[in-house]
C-alpha atoms as a PDB file:
ATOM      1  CA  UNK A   1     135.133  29.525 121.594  1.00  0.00           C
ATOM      2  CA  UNK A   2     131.930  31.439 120.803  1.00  0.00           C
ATOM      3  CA  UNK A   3     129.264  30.653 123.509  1.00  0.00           C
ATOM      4  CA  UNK A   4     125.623  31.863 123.192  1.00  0.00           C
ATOM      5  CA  UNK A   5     123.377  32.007 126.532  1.00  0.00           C
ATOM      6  CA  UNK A   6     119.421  31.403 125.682  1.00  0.00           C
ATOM      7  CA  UNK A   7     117.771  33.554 128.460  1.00  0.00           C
ATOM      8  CA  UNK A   8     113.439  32.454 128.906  1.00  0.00           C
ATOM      9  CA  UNK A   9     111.094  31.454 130.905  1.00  0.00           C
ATOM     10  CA  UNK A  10     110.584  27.551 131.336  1.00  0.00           C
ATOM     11  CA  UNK A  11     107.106  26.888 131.956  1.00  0.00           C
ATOM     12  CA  UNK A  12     105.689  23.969 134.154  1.00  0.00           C
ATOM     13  CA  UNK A  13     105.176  20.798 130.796  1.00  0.00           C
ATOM     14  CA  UNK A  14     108.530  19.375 129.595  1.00  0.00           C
ATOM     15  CA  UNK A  15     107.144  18.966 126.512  1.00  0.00           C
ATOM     16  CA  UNK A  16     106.607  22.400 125.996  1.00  0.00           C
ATOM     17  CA  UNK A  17     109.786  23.888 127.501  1.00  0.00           C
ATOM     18  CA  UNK A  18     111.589  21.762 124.164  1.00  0.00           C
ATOM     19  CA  UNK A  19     110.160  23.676 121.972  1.00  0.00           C
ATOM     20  CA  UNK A  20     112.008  26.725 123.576  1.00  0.00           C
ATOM     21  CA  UNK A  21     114.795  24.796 123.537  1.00  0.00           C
ATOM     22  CA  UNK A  22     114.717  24.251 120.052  1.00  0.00           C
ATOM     23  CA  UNK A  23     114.461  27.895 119.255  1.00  0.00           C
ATOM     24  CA  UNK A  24     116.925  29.025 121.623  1.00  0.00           C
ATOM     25  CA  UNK A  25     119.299  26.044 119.504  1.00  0.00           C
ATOM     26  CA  UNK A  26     118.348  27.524 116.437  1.00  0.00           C
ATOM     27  CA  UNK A  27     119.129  30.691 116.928  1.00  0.00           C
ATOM     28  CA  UNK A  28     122.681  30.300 118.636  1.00  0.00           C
ATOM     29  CA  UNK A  29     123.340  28.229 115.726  1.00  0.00           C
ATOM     30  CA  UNK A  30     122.738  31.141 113.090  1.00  0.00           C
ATOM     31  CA  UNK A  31     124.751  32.984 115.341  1.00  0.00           C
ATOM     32  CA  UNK A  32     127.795  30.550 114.663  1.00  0.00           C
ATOM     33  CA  UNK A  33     127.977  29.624 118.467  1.00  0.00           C
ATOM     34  CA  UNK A  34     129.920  25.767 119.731  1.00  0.00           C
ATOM     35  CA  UNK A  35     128.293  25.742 122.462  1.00  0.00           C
ATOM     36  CA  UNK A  36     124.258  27.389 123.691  1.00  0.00           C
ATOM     37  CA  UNK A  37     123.632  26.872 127.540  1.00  0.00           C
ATOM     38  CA  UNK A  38     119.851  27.294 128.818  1.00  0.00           C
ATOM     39  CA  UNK A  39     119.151  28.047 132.572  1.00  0.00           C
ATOM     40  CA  UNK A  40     118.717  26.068 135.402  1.00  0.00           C
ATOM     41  CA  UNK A  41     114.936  24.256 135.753  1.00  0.00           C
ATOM     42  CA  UNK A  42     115.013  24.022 131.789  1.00  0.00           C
ATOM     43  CA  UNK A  43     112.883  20.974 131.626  1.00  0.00           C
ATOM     44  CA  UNK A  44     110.673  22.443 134.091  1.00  0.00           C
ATOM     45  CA  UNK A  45     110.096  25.429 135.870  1.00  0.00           C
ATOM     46  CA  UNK A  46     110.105  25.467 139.923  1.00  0.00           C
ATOM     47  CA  UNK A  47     106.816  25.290 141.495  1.00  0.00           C
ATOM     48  CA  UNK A  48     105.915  22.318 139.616  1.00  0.00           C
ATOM     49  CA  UNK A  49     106.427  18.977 141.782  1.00  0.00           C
ATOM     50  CA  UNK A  50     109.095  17.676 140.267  1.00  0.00           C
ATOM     51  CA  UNK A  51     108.949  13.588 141.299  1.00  0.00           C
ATOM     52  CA  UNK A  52     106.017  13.048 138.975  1.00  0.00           C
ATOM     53  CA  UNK A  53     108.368  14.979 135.634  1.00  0.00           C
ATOM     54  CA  UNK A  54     111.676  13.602 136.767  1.00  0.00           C
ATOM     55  CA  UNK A  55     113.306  11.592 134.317  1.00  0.00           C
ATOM     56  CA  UNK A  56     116.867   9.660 133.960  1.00  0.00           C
ATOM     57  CA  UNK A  57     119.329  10.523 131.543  1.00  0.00           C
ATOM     58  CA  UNK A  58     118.585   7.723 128.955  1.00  0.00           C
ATOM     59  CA  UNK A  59     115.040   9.185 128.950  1.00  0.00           C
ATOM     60  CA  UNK A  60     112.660  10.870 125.829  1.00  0.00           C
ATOM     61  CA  UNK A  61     113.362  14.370 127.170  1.00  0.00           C
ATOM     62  CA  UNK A  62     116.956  14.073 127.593  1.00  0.00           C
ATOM     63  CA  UNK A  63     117.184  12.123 124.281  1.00  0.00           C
ATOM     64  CA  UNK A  64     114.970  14.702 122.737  1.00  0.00           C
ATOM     65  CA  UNK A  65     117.840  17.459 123.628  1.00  0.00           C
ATOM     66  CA  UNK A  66     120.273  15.650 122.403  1.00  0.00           C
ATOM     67  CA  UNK A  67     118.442  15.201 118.887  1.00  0.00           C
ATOM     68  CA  UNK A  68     118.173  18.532 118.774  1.00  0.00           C
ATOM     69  CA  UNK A  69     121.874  19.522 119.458  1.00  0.00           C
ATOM     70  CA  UNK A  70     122.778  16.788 116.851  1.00  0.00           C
ATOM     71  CA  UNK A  71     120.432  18.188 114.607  1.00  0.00           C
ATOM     72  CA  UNK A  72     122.411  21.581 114.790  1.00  0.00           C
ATOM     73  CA  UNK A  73     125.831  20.418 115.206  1.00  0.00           C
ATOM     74  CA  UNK A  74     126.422  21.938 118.483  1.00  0.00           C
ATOM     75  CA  UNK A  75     127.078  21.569 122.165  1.00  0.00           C
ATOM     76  CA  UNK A  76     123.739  21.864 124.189  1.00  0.00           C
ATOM     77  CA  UNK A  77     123.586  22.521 128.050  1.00  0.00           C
ATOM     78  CA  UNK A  78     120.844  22.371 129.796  1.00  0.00           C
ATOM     79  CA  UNK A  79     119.228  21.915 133.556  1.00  0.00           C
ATOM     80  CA  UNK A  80     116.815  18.887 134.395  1.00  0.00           C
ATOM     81  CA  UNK A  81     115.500  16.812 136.663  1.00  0.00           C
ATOM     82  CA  UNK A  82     116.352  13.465 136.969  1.00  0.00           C
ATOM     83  CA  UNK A  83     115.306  10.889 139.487  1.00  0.00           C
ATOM     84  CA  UNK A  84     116.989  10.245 142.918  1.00  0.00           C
ATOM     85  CA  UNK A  85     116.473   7.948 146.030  1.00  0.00           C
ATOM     86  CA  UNK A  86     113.558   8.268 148.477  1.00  0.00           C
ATOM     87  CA  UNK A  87     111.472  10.051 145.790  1.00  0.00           C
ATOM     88  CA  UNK A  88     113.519  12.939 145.619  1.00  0.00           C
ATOM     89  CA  UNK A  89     115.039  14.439 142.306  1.00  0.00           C
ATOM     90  CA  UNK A  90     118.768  15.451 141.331  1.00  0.00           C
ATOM     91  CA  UNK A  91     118.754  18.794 139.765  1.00  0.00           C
ATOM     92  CA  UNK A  92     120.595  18.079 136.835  1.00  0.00           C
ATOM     93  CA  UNK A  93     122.405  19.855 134.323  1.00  0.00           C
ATOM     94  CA  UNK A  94     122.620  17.972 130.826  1.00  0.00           C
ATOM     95  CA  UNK A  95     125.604  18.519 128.547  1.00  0.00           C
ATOM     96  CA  UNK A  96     125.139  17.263 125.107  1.00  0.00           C
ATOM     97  CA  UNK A  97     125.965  17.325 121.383  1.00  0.00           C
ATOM     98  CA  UNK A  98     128.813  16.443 119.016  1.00  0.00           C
ATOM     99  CA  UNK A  99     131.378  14.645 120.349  1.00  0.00           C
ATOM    100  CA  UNK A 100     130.213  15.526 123.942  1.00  0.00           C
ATOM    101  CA  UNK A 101     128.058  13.755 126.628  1.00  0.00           C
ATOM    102  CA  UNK A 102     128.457  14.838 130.441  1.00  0.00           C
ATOM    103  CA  UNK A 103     125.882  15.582 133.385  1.00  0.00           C
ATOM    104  CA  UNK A 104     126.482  17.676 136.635  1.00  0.00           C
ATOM    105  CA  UNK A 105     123.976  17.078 139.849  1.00  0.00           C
ATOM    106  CA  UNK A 106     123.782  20.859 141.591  1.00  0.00           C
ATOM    107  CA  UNK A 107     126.108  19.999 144.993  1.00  0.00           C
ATOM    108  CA  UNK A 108     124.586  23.498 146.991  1.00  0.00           C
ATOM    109  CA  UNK A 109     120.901  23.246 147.469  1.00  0.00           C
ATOM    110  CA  UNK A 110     119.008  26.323 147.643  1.00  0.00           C
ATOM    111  CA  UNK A 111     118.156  26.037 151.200  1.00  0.00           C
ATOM    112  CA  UNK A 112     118.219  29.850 151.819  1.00  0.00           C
ATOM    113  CA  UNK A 113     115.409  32.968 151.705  1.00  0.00           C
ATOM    114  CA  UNK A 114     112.512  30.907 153.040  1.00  0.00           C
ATOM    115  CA  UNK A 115     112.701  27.959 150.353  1.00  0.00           C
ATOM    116  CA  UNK A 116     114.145  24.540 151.088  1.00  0.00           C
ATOM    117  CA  UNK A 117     115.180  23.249 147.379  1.00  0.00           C
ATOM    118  CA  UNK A 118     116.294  19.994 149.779  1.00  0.00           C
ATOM    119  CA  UNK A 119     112.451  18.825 150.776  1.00  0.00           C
ATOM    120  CA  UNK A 120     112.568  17.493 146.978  1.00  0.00           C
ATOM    121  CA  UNK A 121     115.985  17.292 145.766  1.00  0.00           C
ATOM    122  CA  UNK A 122     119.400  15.591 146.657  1.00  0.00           C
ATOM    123  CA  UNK A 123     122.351  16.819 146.386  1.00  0.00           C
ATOM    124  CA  UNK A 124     125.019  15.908 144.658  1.00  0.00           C
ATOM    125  CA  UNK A 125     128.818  15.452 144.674  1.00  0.00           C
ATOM    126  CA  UNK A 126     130.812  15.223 141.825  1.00  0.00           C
ATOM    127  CA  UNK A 127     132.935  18.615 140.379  1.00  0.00           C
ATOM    128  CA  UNK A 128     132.544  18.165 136.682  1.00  0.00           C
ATOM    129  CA  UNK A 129     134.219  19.709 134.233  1.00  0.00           C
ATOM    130  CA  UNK A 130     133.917  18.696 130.039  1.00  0.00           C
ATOM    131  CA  UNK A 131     135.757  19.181 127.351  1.00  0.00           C
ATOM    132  CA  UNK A 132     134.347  20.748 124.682  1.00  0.00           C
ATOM    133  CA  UNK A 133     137.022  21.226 121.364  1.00  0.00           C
ATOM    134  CA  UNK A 134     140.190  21.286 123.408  1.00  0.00           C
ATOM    135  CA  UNK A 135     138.955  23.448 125.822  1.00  0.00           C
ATOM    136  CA  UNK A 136     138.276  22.657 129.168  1.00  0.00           C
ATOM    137  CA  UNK A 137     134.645  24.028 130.970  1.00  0.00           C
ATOM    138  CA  UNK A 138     133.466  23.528 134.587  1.00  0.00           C
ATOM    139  CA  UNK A 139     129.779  23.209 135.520  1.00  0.00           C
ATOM    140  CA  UNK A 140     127.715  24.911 138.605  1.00  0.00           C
ATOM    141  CA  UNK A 141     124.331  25.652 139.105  1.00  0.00           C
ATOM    142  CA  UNK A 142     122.346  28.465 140.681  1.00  0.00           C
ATOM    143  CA  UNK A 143     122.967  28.328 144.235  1.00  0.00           C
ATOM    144  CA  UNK A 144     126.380  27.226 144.012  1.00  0.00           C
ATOM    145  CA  UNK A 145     127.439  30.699 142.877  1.00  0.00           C
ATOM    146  CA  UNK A 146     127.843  31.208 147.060  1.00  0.00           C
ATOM    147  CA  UNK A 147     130.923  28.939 147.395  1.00  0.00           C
ATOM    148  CA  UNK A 148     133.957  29.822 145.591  1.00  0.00           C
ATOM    149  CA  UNK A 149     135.771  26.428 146.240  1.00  0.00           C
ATOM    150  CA  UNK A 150     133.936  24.600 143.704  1.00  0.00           C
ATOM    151  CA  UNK A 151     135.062  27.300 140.477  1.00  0.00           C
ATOM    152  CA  UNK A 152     138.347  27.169 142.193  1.00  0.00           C
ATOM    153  CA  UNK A 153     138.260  23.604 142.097  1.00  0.00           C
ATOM    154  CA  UNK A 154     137.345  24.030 138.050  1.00  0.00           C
ATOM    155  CA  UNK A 155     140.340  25.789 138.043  1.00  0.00           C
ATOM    156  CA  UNK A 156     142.083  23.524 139.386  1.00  0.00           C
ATOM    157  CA  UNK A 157     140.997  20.862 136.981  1.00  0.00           C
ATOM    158  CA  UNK A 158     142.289  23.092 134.346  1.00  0.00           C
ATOM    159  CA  UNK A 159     139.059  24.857 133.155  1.00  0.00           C
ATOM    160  CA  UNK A 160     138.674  28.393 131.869  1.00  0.00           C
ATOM    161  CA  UNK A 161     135.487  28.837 132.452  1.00  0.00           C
ATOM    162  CA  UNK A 162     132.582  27.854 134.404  1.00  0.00           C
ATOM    163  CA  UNK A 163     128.676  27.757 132.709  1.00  0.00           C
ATOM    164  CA  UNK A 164     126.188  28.521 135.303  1.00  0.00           C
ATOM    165  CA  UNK A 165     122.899  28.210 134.522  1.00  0.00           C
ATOM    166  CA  UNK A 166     120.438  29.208 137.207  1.00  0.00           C
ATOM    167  CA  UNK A 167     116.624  30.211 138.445  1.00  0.00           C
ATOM    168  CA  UNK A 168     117.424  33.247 140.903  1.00  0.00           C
ATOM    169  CA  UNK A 169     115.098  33.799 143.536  1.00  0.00           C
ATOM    170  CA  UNK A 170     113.709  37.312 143.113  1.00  0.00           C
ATOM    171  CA  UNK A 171     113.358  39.879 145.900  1.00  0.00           C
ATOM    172  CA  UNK A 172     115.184  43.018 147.621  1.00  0.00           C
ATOM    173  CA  UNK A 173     118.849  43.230 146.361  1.00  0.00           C
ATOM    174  CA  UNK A 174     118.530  39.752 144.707  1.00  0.00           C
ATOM    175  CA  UNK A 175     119.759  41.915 141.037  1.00  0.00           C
ATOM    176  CA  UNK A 176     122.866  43.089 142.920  1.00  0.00           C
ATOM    177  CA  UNK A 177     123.756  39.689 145.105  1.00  0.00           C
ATOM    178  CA  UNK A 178     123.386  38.278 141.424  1.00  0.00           C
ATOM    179  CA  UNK A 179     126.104  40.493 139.537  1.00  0.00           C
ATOM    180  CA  UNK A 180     128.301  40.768 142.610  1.00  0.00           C
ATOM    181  CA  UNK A 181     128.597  37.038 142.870  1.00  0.00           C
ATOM    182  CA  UNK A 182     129.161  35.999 139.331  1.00  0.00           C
ATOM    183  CA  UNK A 183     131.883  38.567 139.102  1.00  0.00           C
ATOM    184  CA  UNK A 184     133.652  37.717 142.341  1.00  0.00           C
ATOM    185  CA  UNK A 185     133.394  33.702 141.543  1.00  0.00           C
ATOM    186  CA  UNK A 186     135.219  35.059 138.096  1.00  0.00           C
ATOM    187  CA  UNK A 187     137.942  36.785 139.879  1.00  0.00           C
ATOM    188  CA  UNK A 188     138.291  34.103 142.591  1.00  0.00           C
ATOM    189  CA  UNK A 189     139.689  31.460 140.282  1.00  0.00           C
ATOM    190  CA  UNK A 190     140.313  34.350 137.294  1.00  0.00           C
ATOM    191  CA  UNK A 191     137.694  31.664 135.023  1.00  0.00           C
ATOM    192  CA  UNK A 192     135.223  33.042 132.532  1.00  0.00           C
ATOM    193  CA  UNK A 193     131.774  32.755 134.090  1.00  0.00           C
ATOM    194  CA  UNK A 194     129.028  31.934 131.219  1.00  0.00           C
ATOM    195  CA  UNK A 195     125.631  32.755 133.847  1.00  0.00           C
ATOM    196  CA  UNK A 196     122.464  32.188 132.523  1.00  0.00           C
ATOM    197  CA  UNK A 197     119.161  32.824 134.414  1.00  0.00           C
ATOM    198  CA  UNK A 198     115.626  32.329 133.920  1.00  0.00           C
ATOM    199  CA  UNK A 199     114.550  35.290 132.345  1.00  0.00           C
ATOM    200  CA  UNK A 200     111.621  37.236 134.537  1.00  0.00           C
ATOM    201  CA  UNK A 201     108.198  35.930 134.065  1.00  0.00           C
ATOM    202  CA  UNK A 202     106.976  39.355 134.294  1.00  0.00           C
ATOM    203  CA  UNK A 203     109.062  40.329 131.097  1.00  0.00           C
ATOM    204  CA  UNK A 204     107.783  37.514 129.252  1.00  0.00           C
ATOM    205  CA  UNK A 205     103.801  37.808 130.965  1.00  0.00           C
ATOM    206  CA  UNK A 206     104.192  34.783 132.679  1.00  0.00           C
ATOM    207  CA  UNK A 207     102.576  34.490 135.737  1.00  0.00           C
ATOM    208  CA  UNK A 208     105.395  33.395 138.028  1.00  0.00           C
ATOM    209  CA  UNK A 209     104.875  30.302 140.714  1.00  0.00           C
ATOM    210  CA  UNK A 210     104.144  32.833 143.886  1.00  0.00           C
ATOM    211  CA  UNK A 211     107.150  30.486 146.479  1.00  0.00           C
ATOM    212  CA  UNK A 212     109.466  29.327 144.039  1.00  0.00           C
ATOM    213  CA  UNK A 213     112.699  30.705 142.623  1.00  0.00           C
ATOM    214  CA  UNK A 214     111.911  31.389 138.787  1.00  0.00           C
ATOM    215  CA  UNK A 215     114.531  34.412 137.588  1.00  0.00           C
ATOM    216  CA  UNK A 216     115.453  37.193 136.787  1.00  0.00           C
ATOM    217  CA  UNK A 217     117.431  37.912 134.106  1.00  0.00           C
ATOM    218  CA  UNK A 218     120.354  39.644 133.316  1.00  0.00           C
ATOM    219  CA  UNK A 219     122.307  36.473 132.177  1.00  0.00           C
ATOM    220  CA  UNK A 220     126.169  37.838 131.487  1.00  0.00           C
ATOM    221  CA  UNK A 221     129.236  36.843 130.190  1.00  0.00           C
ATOM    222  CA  UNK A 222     132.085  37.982 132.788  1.00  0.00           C
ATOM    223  CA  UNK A 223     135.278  38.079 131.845  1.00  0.00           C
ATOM    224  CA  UNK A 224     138.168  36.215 134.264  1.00  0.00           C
ATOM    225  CA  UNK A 225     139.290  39.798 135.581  1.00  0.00           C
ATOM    226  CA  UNK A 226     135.886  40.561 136.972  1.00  0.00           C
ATOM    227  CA  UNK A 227     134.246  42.486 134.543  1.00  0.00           C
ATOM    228  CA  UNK A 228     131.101  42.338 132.682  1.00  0.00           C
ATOM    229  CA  UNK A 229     131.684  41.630 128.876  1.00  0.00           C
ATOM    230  CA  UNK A 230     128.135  41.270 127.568  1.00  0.00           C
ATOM    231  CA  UNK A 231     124.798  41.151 129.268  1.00  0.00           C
ATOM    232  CA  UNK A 232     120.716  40.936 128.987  1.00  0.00           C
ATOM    233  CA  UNK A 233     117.895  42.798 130.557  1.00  0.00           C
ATOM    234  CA  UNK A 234     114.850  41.236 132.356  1.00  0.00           C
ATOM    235  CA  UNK A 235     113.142  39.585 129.339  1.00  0.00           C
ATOM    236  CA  UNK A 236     114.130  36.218 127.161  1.00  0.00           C
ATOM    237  CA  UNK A 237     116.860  36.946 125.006  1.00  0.00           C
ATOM    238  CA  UNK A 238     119.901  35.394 123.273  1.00  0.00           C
ATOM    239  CA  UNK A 239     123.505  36.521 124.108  1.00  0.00           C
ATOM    240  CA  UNK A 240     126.791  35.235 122.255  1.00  0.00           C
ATOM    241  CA  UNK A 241     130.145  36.033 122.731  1.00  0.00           C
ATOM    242  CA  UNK A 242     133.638  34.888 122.072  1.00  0.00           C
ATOM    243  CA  UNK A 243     135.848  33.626 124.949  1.00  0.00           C
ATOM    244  CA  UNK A 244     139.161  34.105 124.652  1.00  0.00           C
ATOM    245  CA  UNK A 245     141.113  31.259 126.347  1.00  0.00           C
ATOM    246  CA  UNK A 246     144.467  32.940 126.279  1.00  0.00           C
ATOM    247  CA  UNK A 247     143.018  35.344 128.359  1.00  0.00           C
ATOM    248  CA  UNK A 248     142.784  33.694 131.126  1.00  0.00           C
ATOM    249  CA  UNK A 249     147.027  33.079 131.538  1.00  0.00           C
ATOM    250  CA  UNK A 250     147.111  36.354 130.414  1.00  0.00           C
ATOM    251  CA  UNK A 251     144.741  37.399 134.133  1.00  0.00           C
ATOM    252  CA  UNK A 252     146.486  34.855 135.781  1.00  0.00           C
ATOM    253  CA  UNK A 253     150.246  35.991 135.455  1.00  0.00           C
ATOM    254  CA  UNK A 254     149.126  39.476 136.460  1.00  0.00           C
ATOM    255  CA  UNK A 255     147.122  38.642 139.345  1.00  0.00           C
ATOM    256  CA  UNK A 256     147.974  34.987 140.858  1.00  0.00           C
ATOM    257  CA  UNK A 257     145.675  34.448 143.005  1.00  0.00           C
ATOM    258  CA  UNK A 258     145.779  30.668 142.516  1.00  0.00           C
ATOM    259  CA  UNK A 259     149.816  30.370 142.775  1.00  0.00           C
ATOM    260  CA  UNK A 260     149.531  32.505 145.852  1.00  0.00           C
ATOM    261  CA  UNK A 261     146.913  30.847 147.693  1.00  0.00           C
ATOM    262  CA  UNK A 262     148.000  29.347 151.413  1.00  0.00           C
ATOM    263  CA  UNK A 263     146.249  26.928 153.901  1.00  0.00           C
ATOM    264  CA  UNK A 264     146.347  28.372 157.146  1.00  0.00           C
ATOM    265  CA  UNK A 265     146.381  26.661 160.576  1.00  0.00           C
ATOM    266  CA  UNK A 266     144.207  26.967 163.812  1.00  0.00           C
ATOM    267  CA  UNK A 267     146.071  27.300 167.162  1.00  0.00           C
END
């Protein structure tokens, strides 16, 4: 399945932010990509109270997206905000396009580093996984990259691979936590990992929101062994590559970690 990752900078008007959307579709199209995933906070970047843009799935901007992936005959994921109890937001990712219509709410708020992503949003609960032309994809967001139950629980489900769009907080070793942690979740439950950030605002000259998580690049493709098959920089960019699915039973017979996993007890 050829997958294409659209790496920018959303800014803080939906409206806009399709637009981007639109190109990045465009472009993974001409590429001959099934599927294009766009980064967490697509419909809006963090920073911008969210309540006020929130909007339900049956909603213009949501319907917009999916216009757009129909438009291009392919599979569309992207993260939005959708509306929740006690004016709160879920952070939502959107999966849309031929033959295809799922949603994930992010489970792991981002309650870590000095920000509390919980103040505005709930969590949600539901693993999702889709299937998208016989092959089967789990969803995560962001934060969620810290707890590698939930892409061995796509495993379980029978997925491959996991898309993971996020907004990574910058700051000292954030680059490294990053790449480390999209690699291990890989190994963990030998998946593909599709992770796709907000590209830097400084790359693009965007002044970033000065509190809020808004990227950092270097969106990569990692491979269910653990290692890095493609990769961008700092600033927005496109990436596409081709994931093999027999790879993954391939990884798995050698290495087994999910045959060989065992519950242990406390005295």
């Amino acid at each position: 399945m050829r997958l294409a990752l659209s790496q920018f900078t959303s800014g803080p008007e939906p409206e806009k932010n399709l637009g981007l959307i639109e190109d990045g579709v465009r472009r993974a199209a001409d590429a001959g990509a099934r599927v294009v995933v766009f980064p967490e906070a697509s419909m809006a970047c963090f920073g911008t109270p969210l309540p006020p843009i929130a909007q339900p799935l049956d909603g213009p901007w949501a319907d917009a997206v999916r216009a757009i992936a129909a438009a291009a005959d392919i599979v569309v994921v992207a993260g939005m905000f959708t509306p929740a109890p006690r004016g709160r937001v879920a952070n939502t990712l959107l999966v849309t396009g031929p033959g295809v219509e799922a949603s994930y709410d992010k489970i792991h708020l981002y309650d870590a580093f000095g920000y509390a992503e919980s103040d505005t949003v709930a969590a949600g609960s539901r693993i999702v996984t889709v299937d998208i032309d016989g092959v089967r994809v789990g969803l995560a967001t962001c934060y969620d990259v810290r707890f590698p139950e939930l892409f061995r629980a796509h495993a379980d489900a029978g997925a491959v691979a996991t898309l993971l769009p996020a907004s990574w907080g910058a700051g000292p070793g954030k680059r490294e936590q990053w790449e480390l942690l999209v690699r291990a979740r890989a190994l963990d439950a030998t998946v593909w990992v599709a992770a796709v950030d907000q590209a830097d605002p400084a790359a693009g000259g965007v002044v970033p929101h000065a509190s809020a998580p808004t990227g950092i690049g270097h969106s990569m493709i990692v491979g269910p062994d653990g290692t890095v098959r493609r990769s961008l920089g700092a600033e927005p960019g496109l990436l596409t590559a081709d994931l093999d699915v027999d790879e993954v039973a391939a990884v798995r017979e050698k290495t087994s970690v999910l045959a060989n996993r065992r519950l242990g007890r406390t005295a």
